[in-house]
N, C-alpha and C. Protein backbone atom coordinates (compact mmCIF):
# COMPACT_ATOMS: atom_id res chain seq x y z
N UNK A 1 114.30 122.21 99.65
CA UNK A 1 114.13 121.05 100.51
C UNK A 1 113.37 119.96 99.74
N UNK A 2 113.61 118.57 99.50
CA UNK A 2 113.12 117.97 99.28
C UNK A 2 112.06 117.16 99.80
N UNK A 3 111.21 116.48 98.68
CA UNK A 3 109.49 116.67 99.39
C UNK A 3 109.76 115.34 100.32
N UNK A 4 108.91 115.04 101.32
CA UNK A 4 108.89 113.92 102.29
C UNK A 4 108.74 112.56 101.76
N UNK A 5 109.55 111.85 102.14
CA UNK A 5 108.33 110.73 101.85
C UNK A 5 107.92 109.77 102.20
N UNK A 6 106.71 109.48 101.97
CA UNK A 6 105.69 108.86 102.63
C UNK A 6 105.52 106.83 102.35
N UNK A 7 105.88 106.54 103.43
CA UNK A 7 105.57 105.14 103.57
C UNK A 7 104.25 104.30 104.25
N UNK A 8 103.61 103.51 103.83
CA UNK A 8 102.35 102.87 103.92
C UNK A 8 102.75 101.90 104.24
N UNK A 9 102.85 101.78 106.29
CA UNK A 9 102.50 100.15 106.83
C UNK A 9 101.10 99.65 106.79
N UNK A 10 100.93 98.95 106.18
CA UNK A 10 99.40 98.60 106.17
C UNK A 10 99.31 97.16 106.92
N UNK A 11 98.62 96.50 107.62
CA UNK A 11 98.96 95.27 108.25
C UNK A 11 97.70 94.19 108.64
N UNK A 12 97.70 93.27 108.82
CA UNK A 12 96.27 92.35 109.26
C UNK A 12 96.91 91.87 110.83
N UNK A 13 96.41 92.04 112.17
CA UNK A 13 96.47 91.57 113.03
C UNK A 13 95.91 91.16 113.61
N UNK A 14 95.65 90.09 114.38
CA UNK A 14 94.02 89.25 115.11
C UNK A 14 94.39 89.31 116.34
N UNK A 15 95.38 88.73 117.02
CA UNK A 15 96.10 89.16 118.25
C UNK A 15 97.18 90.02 118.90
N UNK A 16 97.35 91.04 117.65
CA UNK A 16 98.32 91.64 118.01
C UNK A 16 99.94 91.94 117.78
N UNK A 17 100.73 90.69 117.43
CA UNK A 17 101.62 90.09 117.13
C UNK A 17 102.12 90.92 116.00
N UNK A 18 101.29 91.13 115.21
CA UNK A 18 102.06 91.61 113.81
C UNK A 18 101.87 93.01 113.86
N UNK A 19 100.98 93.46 114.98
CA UNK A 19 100.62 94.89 114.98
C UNK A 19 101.82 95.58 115.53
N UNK A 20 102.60 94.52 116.54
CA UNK A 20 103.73 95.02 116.91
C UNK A 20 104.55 94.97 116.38
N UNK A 21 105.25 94.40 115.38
CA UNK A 21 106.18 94.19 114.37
C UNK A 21 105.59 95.15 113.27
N UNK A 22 104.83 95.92 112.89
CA UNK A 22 103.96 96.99 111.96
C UNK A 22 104.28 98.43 112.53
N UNK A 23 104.68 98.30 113.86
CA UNK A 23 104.77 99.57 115.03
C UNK A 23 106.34 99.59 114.86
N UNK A 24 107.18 98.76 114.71
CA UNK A 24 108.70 98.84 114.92
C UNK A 24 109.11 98.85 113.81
N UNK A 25 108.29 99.03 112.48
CA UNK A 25 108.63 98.96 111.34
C UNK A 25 108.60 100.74 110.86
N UNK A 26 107.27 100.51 111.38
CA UNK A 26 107.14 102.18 111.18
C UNK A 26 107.95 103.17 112.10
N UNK A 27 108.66 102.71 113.63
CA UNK A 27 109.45 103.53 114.04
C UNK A 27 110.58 103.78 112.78
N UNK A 28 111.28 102.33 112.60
CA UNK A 28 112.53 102.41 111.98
C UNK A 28 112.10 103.09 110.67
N UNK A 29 110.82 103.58 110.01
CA UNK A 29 110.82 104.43 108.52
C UNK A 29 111.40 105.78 108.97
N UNK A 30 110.97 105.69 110.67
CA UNK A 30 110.71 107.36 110.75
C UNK A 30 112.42 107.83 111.24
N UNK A 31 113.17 106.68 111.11
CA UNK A 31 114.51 107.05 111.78
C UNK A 31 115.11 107.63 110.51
N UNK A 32 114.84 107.36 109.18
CA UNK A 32 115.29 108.28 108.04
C UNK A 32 114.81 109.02 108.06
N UNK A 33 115.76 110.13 107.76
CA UNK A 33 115.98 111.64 107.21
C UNK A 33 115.00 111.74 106.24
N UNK A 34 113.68 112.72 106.51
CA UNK A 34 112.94 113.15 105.29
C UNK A 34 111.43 111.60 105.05
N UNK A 35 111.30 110.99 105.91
CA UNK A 35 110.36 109.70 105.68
C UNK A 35 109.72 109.67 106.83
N UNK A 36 108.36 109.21 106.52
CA UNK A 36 107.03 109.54 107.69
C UNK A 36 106.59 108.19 107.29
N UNK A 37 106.11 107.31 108.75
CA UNK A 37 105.26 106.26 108.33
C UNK A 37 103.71 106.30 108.75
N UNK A 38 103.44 106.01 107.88
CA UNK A 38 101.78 106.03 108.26
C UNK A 38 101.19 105.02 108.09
N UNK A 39 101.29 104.40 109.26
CA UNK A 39 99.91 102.96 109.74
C UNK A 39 98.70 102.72 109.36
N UNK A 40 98.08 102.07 108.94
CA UNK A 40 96.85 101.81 108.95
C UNK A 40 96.86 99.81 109.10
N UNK A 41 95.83 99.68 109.50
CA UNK A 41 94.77 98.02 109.74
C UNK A 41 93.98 98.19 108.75
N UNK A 42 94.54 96.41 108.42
CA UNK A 42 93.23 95.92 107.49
C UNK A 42 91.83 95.57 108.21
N UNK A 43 90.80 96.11 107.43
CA UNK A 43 89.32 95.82 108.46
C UNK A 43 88.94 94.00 108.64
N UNK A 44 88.52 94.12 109.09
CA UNK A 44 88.40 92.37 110.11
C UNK A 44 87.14 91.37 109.03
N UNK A 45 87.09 91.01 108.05
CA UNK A 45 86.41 90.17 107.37
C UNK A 45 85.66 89.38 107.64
N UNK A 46 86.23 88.65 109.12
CA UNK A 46 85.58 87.59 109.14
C UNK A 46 84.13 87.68 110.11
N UNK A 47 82.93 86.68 109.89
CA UNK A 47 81.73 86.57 109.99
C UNK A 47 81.64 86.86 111.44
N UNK A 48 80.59 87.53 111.52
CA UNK A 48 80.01 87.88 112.54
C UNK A 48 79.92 87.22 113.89
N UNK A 49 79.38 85.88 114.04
CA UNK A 49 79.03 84.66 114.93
C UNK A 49 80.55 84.21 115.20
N UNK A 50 81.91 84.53 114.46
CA UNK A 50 82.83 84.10 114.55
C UNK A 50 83.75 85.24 115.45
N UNK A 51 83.60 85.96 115.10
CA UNK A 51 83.96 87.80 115.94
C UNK A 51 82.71 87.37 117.78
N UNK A 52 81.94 87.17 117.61
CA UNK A 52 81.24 87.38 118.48
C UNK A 52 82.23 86.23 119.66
N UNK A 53 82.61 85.05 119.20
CA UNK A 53 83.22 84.14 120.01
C UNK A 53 84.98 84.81 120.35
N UNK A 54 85.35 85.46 119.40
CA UNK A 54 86.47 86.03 119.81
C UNK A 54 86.80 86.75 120.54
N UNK A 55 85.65 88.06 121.12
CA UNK A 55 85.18 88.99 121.27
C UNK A 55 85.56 88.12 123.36
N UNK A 56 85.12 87.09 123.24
CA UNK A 56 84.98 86.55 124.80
C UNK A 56 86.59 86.11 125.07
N UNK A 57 87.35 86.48 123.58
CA UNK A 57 88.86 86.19 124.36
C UNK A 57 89.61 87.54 125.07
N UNK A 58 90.47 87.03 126.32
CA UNK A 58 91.11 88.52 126.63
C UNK A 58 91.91 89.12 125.88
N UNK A 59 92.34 87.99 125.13
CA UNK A 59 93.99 88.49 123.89
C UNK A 59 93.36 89.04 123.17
N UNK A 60 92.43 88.39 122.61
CA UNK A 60 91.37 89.35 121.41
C UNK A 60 91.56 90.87 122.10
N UNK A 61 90.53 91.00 123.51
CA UNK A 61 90.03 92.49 123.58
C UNK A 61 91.55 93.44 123.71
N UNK A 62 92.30 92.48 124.23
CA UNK A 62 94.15 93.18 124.63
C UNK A 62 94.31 93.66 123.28
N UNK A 63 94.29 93.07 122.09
CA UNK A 63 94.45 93.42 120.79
C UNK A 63 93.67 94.54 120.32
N UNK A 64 92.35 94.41 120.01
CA UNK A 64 91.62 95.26 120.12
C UNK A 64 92.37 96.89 120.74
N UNK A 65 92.18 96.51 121.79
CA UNK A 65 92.67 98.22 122.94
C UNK A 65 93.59 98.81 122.26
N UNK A 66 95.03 97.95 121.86
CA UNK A 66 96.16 98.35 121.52
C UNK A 66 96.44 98.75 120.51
N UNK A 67 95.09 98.53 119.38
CA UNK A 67 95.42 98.68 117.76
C UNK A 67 94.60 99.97 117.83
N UNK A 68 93.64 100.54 118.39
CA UNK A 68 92.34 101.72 118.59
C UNK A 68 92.71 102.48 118.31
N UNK A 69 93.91 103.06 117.84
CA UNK A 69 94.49 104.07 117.58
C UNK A 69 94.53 104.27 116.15
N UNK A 70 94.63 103.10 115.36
CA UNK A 70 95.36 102.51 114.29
C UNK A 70 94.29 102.64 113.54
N UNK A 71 94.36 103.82 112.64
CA UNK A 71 93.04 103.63 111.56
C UNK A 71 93.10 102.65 110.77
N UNK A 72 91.82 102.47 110.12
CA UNK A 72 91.60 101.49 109.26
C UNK A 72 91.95 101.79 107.65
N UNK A 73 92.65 100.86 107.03
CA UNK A 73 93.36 101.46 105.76
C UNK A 73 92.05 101.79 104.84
N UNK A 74 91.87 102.43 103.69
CA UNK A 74 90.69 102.86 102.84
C UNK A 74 92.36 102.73 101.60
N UNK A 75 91.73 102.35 100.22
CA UNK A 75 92.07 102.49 98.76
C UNK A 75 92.67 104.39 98.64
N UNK A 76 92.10 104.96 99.06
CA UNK A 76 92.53 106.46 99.17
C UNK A 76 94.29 106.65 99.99
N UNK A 77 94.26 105.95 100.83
CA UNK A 77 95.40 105.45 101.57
C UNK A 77 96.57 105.31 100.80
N UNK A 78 95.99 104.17 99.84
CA UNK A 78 97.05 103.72 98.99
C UNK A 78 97.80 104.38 97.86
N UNK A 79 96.98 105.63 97.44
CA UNK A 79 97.23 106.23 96.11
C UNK A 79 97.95 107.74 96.14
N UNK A 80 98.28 107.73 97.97
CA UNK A 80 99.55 109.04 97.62
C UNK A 80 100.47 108.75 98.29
N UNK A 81 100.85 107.52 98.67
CA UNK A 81 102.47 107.10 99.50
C UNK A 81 103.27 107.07 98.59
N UNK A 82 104.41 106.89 98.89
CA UNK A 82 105.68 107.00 97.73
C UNK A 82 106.28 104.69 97.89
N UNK A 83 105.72 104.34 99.00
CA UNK A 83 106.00 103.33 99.45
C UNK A 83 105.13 102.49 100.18
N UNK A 84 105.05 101.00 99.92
CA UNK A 84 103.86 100.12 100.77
C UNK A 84 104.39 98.83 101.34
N UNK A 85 104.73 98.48 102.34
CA UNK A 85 104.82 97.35 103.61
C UNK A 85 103.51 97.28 103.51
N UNK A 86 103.40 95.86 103.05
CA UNK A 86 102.54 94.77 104.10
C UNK A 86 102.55 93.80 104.79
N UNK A 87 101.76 93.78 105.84
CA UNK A 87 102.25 93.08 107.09
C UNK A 87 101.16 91.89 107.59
N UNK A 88 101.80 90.74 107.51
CA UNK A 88 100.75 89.63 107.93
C UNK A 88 100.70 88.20 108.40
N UNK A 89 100.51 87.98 109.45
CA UNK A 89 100.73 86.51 109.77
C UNK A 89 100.38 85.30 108.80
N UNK A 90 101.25 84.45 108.85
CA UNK A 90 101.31 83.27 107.75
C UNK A 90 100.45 82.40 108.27
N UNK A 91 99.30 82.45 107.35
CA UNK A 91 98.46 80.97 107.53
C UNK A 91 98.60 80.35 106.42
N UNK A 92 99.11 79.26 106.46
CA UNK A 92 99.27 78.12 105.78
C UNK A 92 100.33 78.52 104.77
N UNK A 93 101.74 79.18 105.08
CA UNK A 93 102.22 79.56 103.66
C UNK A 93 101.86 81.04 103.24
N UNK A 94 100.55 81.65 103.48
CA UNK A 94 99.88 82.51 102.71
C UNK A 94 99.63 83.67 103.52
N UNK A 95 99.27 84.69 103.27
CA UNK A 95 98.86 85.70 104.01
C UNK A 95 97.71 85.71 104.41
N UNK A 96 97.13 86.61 105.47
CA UNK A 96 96.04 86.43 106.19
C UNK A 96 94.90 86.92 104.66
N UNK A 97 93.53 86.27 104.34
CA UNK A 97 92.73 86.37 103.83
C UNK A 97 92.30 87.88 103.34
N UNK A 98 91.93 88.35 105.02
CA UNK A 98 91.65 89.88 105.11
C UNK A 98 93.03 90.88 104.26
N UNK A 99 94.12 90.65 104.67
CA UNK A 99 95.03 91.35 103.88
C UNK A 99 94.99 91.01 102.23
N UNK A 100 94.33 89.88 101.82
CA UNK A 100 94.54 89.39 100.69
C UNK A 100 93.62 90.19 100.09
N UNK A 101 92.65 90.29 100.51
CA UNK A 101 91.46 91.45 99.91
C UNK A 101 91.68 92.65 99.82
N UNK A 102 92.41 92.70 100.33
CA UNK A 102 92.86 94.46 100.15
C UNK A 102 93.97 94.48 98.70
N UNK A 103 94.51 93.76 98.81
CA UNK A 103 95.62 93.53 97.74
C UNK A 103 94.41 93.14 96.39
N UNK A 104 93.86 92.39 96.40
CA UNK A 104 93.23 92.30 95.29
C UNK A 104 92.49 93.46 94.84
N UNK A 105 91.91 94.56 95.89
CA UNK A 105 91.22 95.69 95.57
C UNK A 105 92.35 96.84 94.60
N UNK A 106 93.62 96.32 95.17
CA UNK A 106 94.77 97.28 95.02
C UNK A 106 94.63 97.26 92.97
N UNK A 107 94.28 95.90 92.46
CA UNK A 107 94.30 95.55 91.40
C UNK A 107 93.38 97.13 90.36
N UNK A 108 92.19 97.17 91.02
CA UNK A 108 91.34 98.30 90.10
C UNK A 108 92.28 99.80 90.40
N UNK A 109 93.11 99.76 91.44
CA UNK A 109 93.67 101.12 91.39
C UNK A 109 95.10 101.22 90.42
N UNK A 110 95.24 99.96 90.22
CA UNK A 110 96.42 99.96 89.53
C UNK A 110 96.45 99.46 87.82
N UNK A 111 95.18 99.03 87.63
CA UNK A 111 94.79 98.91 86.35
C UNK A 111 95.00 99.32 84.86
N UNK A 112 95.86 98.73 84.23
CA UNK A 112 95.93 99.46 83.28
C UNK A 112 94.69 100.08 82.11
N UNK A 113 93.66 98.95 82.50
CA UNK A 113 92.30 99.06 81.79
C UNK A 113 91.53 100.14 82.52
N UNK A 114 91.77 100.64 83.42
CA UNK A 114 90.85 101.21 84.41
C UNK A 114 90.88 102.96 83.49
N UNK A 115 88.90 103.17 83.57
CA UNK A 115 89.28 104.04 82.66
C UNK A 115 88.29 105.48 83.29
N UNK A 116 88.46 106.06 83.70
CA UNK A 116 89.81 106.89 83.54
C UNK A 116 90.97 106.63 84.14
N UNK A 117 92.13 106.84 84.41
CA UNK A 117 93.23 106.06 84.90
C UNK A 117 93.48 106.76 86.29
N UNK A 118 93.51 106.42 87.48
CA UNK A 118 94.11 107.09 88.80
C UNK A 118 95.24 107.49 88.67
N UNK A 119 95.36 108.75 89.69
CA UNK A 119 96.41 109.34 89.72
C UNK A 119 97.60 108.06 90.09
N UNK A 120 97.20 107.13 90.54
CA UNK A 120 98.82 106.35 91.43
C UNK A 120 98.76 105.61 89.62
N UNK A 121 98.09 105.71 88.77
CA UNK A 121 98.73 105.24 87.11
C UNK A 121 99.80 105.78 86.77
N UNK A 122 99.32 107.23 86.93
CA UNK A 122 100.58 108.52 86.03
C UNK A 122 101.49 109.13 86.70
N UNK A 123 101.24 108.81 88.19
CA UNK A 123 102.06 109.60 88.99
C UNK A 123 102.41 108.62 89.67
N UNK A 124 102.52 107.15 90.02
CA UNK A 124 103.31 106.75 91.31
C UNK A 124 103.99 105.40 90.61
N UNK A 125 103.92 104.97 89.30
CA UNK A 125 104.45 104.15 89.00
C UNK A 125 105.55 103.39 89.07
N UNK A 126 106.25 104.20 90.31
CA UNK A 126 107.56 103.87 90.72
C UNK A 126 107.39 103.56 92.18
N UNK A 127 106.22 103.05 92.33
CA UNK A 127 106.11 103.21 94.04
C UNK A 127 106.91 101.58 94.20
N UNK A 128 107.27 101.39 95.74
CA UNK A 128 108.10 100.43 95.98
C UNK A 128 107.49 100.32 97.04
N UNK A 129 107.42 98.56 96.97
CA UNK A 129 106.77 97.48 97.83
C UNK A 129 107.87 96.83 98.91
N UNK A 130 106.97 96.23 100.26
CA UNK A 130 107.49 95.72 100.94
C UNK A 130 106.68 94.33 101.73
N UNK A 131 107.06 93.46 102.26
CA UNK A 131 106.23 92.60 102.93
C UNK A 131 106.90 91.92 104.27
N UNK A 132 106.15 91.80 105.44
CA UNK A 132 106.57 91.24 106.51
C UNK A 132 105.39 90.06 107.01
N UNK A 133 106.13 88.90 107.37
CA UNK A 133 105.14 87.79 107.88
C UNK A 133 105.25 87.37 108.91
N UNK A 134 104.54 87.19 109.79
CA UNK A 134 105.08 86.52 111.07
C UNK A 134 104.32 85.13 111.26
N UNK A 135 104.48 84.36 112.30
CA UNK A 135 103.83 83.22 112.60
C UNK A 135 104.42 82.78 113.81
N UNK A 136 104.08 82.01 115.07
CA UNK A 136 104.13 81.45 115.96
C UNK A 136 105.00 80.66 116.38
N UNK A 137 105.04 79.73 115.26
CA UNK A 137 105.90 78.80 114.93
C UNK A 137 107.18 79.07 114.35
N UNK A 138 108.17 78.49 115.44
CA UNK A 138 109.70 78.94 114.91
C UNK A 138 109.96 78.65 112.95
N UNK A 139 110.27 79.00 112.11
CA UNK A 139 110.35 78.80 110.98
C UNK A 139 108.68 78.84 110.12
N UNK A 140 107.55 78.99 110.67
CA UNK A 140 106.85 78.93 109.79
C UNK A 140 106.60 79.66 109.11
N UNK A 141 107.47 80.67 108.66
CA UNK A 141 107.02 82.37 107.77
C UNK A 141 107.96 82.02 106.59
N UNK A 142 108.90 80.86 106.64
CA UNK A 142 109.63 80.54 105.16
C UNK A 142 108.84 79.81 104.52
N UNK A 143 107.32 79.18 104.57
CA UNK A 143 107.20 78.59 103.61
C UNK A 143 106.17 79.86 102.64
N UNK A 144 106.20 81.20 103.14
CA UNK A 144 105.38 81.73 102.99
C UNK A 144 105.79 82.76 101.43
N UNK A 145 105.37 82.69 100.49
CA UNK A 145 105.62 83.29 99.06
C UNK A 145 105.54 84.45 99.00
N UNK A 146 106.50 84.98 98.52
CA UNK A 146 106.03 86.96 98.11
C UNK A 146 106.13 87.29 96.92
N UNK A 147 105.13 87.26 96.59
CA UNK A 147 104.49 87.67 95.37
C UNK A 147 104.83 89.23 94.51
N UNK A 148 105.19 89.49 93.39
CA UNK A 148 105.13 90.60 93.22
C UNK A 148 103.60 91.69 93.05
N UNK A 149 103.69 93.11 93.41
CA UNK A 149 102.62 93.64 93.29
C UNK A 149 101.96 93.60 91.56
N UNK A 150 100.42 93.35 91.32
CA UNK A 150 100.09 92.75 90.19
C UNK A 150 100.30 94.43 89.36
């Protein structure tokens, strides 16, 4: 039998929106033969005094409730999938900040300088990327760039 394999939705959601498009992504991994998706949220970056005002929205706490399930991604996450979707609403063109930090962390695991070298060096070098964007605005996810993984 051949071994499973494993796909990494990883996603940034503030209201929700992309958490649901992250949920229908990962159904459709699991509709192939032999492929498991496994969810995780990017953790919430932004400042404190700024969370605290959000915190008084209902969409916020609706979001909140609905994602509680949804662990929070960790670098450990990243280094035994066979596959990685990321998922993120377009601000300005760009991906959400918080997701951007995670991607830049992705940089020391994938390092060629990095010394001693992680297992996802010698063993996953064939892993295959994915990206989903959403936005509000009818057409605003085309001005948005996808970058290859560094």
């Amino acid at each position: 039998m051949a071994p499973e394999t494993k796909i990494l939705v990883v996603f940034y959601s503030l209201y929700g929106n992309t958490a649901k498009l992250a949920r229908a992504i990962g159904t459709g991994v699991t509709e192939v033969p032999g492929c498991t998706a496994i969810l995780r949220r990017v953790p919430e970056t932004m400042p404190q005094e700024t969370l605290k005002q959000l915190e008084q929205s209902a969409a916020y706490q609706k979001a909140r409730e609905e994602m509680k399930d949804i662990p929070i991604a960790t670098l450990d996450d990243l280094e035994d999938v066979d596959g990685i979707i990321f998922g993120s609403p377009s601000h300005f063109g760009n991906a959400a900040a918080q997701l951007k930090q995670l991607q830049a962390s992705l940089l020391m695991l994938f390092s060629p300088h990095k010394d001693p070298p992680c297992k996802a060096d010698t063993q996953k070098s064939d892993q295959s990327y994915g990206a989903q964007a959403y936005s509000h605005r009818p057409g605003a996810s085309r001005e948005t760039r996808r970058l290859p993984p560094a």
